[in-house]
Protein backbone atom coordinates (compact mmCIF):
# COMPACT_ATOMS: atom_id res chain seq x y z
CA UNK A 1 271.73 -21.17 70.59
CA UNK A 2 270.25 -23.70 73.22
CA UNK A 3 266.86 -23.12 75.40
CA UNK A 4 267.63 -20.91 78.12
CA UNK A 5 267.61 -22.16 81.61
CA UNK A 6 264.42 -21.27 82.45
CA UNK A 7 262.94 -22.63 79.41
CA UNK A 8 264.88 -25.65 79.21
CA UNK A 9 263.38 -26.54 82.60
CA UNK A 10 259.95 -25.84 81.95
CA UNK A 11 259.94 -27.80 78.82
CA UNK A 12 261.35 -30.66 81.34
CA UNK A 13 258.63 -30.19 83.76
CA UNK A 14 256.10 -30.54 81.32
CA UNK A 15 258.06 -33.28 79.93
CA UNK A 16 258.01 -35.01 83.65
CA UNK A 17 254.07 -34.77 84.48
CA UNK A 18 253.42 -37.26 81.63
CA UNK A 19 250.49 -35.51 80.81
CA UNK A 20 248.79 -37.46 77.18
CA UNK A 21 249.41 -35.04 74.34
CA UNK A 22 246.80 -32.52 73.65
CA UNK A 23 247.13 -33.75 70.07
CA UNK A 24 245.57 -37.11 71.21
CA UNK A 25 242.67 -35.94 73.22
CA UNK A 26 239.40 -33.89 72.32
CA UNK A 27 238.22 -29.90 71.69
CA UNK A 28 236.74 -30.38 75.33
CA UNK A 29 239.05 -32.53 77.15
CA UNK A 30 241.95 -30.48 76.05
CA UNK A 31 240.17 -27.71 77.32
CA UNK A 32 239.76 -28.98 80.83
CA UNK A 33 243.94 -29.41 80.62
CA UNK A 34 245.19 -25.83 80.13
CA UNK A 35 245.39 -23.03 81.96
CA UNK A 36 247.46 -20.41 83.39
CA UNK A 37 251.31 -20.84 83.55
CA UNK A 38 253.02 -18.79 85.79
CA UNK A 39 256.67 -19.17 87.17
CA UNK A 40 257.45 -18.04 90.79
CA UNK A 41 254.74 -16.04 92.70
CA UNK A 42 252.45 -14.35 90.92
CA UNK A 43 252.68 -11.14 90.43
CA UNK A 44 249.75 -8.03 91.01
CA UNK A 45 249.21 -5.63 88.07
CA UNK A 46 246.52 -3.16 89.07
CA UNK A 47 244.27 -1.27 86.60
CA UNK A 48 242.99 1.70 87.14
CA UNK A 49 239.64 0.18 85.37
CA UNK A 50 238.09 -3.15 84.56
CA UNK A 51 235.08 -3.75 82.18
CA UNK A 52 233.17 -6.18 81.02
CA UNK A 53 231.55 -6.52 77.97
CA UNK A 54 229.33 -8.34 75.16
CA UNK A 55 229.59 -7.56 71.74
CA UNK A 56 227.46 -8.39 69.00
CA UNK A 57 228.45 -10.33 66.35
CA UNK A 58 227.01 -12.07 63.46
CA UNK A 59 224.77 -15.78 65.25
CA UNK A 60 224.91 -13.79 69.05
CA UNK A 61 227.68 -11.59 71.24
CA UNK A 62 231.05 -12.76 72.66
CA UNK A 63 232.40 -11.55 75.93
CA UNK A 64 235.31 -8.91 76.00
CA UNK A 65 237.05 -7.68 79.28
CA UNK A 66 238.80 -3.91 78.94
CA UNK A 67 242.05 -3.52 80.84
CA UNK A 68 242.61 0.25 81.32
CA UNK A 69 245.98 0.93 82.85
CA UNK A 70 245.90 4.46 84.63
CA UNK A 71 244.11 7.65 84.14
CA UNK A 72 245.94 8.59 80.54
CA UNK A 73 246.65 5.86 77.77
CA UNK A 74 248.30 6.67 74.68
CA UNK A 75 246.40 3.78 72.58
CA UNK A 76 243.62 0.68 72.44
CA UNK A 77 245.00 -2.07 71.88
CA UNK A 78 242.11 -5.09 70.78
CA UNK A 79 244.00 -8.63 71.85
CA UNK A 80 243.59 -11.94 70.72
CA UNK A 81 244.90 -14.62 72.78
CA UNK A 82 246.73 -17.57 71.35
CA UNK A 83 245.87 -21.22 72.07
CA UNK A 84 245.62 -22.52 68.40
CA UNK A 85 241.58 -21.22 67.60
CA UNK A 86 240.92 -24.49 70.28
CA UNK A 87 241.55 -23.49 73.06
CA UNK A 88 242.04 -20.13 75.97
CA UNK A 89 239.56 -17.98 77.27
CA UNK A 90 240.07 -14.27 79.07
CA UNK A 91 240.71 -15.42 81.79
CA UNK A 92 243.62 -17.17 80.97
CA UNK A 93 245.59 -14.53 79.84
CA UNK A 94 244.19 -11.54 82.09
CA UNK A 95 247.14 -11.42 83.77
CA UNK A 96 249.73 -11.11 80.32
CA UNK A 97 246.88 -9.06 79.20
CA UNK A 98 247.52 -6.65 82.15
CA UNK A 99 251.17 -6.82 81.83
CA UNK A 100 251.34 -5.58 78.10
CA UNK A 101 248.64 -2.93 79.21
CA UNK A 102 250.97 -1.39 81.34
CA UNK A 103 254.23 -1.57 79.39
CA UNK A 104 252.07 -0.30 76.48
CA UNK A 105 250.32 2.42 78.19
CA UNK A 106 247.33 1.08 76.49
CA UNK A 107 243.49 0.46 77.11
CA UNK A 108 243.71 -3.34 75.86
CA UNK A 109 240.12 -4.49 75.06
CA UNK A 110 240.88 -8.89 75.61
CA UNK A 111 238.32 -10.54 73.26
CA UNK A 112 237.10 -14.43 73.91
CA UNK A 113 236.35 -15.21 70.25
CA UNK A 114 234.61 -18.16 69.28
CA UNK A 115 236.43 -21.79 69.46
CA UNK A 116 236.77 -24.36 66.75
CA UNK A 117 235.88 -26.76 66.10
CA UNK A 118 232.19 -25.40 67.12
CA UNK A 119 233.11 -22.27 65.06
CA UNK A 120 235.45 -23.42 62.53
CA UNK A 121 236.88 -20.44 60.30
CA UNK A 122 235.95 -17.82 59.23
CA UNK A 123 234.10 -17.31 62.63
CA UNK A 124 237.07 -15.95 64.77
CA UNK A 125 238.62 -13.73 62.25
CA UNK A 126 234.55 -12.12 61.78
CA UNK A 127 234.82 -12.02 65.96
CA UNK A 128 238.05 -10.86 66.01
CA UNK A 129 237.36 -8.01 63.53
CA UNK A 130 233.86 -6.90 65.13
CA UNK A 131 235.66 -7.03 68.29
CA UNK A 132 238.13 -4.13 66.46
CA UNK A 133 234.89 -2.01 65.21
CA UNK A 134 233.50 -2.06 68.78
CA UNK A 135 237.01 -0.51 70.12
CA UNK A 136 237.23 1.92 67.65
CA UNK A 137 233.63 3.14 68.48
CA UNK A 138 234.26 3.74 71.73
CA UNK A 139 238.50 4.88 71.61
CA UNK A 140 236.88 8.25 73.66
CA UNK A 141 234.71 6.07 76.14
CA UNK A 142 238.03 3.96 77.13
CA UNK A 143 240.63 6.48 77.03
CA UNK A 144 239.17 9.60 77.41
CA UNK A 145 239.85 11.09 73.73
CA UNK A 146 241.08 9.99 70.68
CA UNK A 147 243.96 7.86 70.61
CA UNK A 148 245.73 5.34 67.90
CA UNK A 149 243.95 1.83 67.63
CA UNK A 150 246.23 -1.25 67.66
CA UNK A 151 245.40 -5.07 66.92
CA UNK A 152 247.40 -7.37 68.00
CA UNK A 153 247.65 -11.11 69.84
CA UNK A 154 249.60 -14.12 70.12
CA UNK A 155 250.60 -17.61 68.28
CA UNK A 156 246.74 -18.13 66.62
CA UNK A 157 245.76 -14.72 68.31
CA UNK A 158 248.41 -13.54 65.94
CA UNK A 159 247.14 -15.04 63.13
CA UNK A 160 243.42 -13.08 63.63
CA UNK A 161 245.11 -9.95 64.26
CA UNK A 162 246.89 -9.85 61.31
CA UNK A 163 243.76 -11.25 59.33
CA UNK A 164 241.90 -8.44 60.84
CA UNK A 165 244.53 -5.66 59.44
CA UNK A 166 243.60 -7.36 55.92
CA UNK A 167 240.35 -7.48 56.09
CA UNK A 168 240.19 -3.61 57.38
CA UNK A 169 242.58 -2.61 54.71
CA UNK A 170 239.28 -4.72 52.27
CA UNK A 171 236.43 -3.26 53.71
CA UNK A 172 238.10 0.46 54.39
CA UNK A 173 237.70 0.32 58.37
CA UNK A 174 237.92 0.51 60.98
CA UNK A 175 241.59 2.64 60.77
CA UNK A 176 243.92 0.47 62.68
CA UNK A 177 247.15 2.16 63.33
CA UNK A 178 249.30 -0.58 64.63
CA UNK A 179 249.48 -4.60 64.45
CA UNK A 180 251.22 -6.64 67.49
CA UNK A 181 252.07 -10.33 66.28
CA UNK A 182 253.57 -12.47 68.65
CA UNK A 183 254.96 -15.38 67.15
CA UNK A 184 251.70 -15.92 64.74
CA UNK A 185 250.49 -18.59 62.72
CA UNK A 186 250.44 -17.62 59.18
CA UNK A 187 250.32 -20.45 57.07
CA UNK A 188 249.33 -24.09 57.04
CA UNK A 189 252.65 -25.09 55.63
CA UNK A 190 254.44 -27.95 57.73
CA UNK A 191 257.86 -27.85 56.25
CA UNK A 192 260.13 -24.74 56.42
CA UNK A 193 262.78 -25.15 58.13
CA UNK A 194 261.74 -24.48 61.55
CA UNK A 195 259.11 -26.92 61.62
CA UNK A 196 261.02 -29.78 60.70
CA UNK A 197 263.96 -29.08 62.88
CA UNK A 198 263.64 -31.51 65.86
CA UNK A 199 265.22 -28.77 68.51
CA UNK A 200 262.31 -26.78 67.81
CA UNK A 201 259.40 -29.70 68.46
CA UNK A 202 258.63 -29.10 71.84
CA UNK A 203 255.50 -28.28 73.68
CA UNK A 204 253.74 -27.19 70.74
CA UNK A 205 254.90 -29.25 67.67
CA UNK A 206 253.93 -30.28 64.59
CA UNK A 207 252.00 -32.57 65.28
CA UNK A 208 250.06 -30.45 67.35
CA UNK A 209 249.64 -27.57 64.97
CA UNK A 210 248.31 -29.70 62.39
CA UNK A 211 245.97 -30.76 65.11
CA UNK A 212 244.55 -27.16 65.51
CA UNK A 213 244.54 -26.58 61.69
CA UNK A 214 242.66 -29.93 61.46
CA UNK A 215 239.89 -28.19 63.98
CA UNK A 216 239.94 -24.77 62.98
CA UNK A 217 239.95 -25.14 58.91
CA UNK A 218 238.96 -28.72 58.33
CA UNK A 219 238.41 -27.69 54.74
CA UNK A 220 241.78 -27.84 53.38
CA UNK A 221 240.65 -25.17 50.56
CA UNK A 222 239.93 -23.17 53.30
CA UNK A 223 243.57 -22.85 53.72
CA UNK A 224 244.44 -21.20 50.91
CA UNK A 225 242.41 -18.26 51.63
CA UNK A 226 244.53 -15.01 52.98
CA UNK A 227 242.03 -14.60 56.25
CA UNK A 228 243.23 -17.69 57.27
CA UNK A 229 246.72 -17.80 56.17
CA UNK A 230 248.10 -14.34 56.22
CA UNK A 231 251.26 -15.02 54.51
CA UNK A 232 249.70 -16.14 51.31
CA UNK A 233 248.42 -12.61 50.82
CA UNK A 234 249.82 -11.51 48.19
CA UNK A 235 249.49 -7.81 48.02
CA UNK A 236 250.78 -6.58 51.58
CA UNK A 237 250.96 -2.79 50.79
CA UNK A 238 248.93 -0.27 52.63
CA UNK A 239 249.14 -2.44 55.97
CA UNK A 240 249.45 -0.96 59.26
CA UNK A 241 252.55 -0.72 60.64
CA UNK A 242 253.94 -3.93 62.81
CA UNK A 243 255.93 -5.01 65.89
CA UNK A 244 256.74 -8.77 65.02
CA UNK A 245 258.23 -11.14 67.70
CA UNK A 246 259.35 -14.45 67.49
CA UNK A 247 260.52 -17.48 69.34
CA UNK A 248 264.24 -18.96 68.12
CA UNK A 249 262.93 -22.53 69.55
CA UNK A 250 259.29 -22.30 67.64
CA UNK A 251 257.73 -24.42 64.68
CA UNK A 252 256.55 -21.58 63.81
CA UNK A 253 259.61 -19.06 64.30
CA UNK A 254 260.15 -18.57 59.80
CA UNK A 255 256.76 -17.99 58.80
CA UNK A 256 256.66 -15.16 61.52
CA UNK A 257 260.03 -13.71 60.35
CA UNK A 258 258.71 -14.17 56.31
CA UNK A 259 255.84 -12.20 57.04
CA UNK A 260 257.84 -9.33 58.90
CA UNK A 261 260.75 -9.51 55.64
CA UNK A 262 257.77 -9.27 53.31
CA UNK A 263 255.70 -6.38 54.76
CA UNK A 264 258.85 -4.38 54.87
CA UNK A 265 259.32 -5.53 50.99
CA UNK A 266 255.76 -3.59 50.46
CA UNK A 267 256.75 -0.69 52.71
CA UNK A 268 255.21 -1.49 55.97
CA UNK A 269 257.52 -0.37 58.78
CA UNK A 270 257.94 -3.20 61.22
CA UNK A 271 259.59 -3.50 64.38
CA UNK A 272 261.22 -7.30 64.42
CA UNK A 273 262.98 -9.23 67.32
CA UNK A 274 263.57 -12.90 67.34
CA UNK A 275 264.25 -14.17 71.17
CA UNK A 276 266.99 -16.28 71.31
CA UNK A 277 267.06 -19.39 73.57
CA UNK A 278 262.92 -19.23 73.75
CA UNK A 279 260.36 -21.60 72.99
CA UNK A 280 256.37 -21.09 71.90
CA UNK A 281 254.72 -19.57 74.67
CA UNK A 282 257.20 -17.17 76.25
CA UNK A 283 255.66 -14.30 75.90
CA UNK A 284 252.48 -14.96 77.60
CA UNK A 285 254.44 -16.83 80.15
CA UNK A 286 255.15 -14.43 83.27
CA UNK A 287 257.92 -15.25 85.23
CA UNK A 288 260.01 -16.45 82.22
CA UNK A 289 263.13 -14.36 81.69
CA UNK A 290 262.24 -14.14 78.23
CA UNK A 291 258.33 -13.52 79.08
CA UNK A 292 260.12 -10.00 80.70
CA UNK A 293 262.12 -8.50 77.92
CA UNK A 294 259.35 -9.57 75.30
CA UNK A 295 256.79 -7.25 76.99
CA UNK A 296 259.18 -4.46 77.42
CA UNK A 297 260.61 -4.94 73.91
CA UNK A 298 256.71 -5.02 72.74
CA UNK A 299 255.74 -2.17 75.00
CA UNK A 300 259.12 0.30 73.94
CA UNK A 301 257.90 -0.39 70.28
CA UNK A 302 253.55 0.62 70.67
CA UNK A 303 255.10 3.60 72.87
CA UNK A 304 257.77 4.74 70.01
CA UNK A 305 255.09 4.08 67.35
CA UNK A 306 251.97 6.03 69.13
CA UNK A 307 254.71 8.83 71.06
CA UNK A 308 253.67 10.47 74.18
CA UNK A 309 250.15 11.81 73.95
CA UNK A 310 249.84 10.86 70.26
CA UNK A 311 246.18 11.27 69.33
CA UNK A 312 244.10 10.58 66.63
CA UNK A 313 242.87 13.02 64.27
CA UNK A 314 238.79 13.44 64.31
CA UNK A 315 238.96 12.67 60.60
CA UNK A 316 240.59 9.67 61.10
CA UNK A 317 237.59 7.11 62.79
């Protein structure tokens, strides 16, 4: 199937501002270049509380910002935002962060993790999984009692979120109940199918991914290692259960649709959809048709999953 219309003309815009590739510029340049991308007017998502937060991890603390979308939530959900370990912040996604708060019902704690290259790996997947201790701690001081604990992000925020569900699953906690992976990185392997098909090279290419991997694990050994590159895992038993989502138009569309055939191999259950018509990016991308049925699709699934005033057992932090 072709890009969508919408897609197909936001690939074009950013086609027509002839903009130098991020690929060619910088950690700190490419930084000052992104932001928020929002079709059509944007929209108001109110919560009924807003926190923020530091949160001690190994060298100092890293901001986090809780989203808490009415007076009962069914869940926590800690997120990761995507933008290849390089680049994002907060608040650059506060506003998908809200969105997928109120589809999910959830308190979603949004975590700014450390950046490579200044904090090459392991640092974000050790931010990303303190971040996930410090929710769990305080499930009763966000939502009022005990509710189901869910990890989840997008593109690299994918890739920590699953790492996270690993290295819980190694260290026996915190209990996560639930991991959301939006299109996710989960391998530093350049040639499946998807990455070499040129339909799919669009505003985040190959070239550019091996630009982030460059910054993040500049160590090729690194690589190798599971906490990095999910999908190389070789045991995936005993994981929690996962909503998967990928792009049809997306380098990284097969690795993200391997991981989902191979955690329902070790009995995970997993919710899949791939998006036709979509590129990288939709899903944090409000205003895209797309953007719209991924965050219901996403929110249908954590609500199905955690049910209508689901709690937690007190056994079970």
């Amino acid at each position: 199937m072709s890009l969508d219309e919408a897609s197909a003309a936001l690939v074009a815009q950013f086609t027509a501002a002839g903009a130098p590739p991020i690929r060619t510029l910088s950690p700190v340049q490419a930084r000052a270049t992104v932001g928020v991308t929002v079709l059509g007017p944007v929209p108001t998502v109110e919560m009924a509380a807003v926190g923020e937060h530091r949160i001690p991890v190994e060298g100092g603390s890293i901001a986090a910002r809780t989203l808490v979308p009415g007076e009962e939530v069914d869940g926590v959900l800690v997120y990761l935002h995507g933008g290849g370990w390089v680049l994002g912040a907060i608040d650059h996604f506060d506003l998908h962060a809200r969105t997928v708060a109120a589809a999910t019902n959830c308190a979603v704690v949004l975590v700014d993790y450390r950046l490579a290259p200044e904090h090459p790996f392991p640092t974000a997947v050790e931010d990303a999984y303190a971040a996930t201790r410090w929710a769990e701690a305080r499930l009763v001081e966000l939502a009022g009692r005990r509710v189901p604990l869910a990890v989840g992000g997008d593109s690299a925020g994918g890739n920590l979120a699953a790492a996270v569900a690993l290295l819980a699953r190694e260290r026996s906690g915190p209990s996560i109940d639930l991991q959301v992976l939006a299109y996710p990185v989960l391998d530093a392997e350049f040639t499946t199918a998807s990455y070499l098909a040129a339909e799919n090279n669009l505003i985040v290419d190959r070239d550019l991914m091996m630009w982030f991997w460059d910054h993040y694990c500049p160590d090729p050994a690194t690589r190798r290692s599971p906490h990095a590159a999910p999908l190389r895992e070789r045991d995936l038993g005993g994981l929690p259960p996962a909503v998967v989502i990928t792009a049809e138009h997306d380098v990284l569309r097969d690795e993200g649709e391997a991981y989902a055939d191979r955690l329902r191999e070790a009995g995970v259950p997993v919710d899949f959809r791939r998006f036709a018509g979509q590129i990288h990016g939709f899903f944090t991308i409000i205003g895209l048709p797309g953007n719209d049925a991924a965050v219901e699709f996403v929110g249908d699934a954590v609500r199905r999953r955690f049910g209508v005033g689901c709690t937690r057992s007190a056994s079970s932090a």
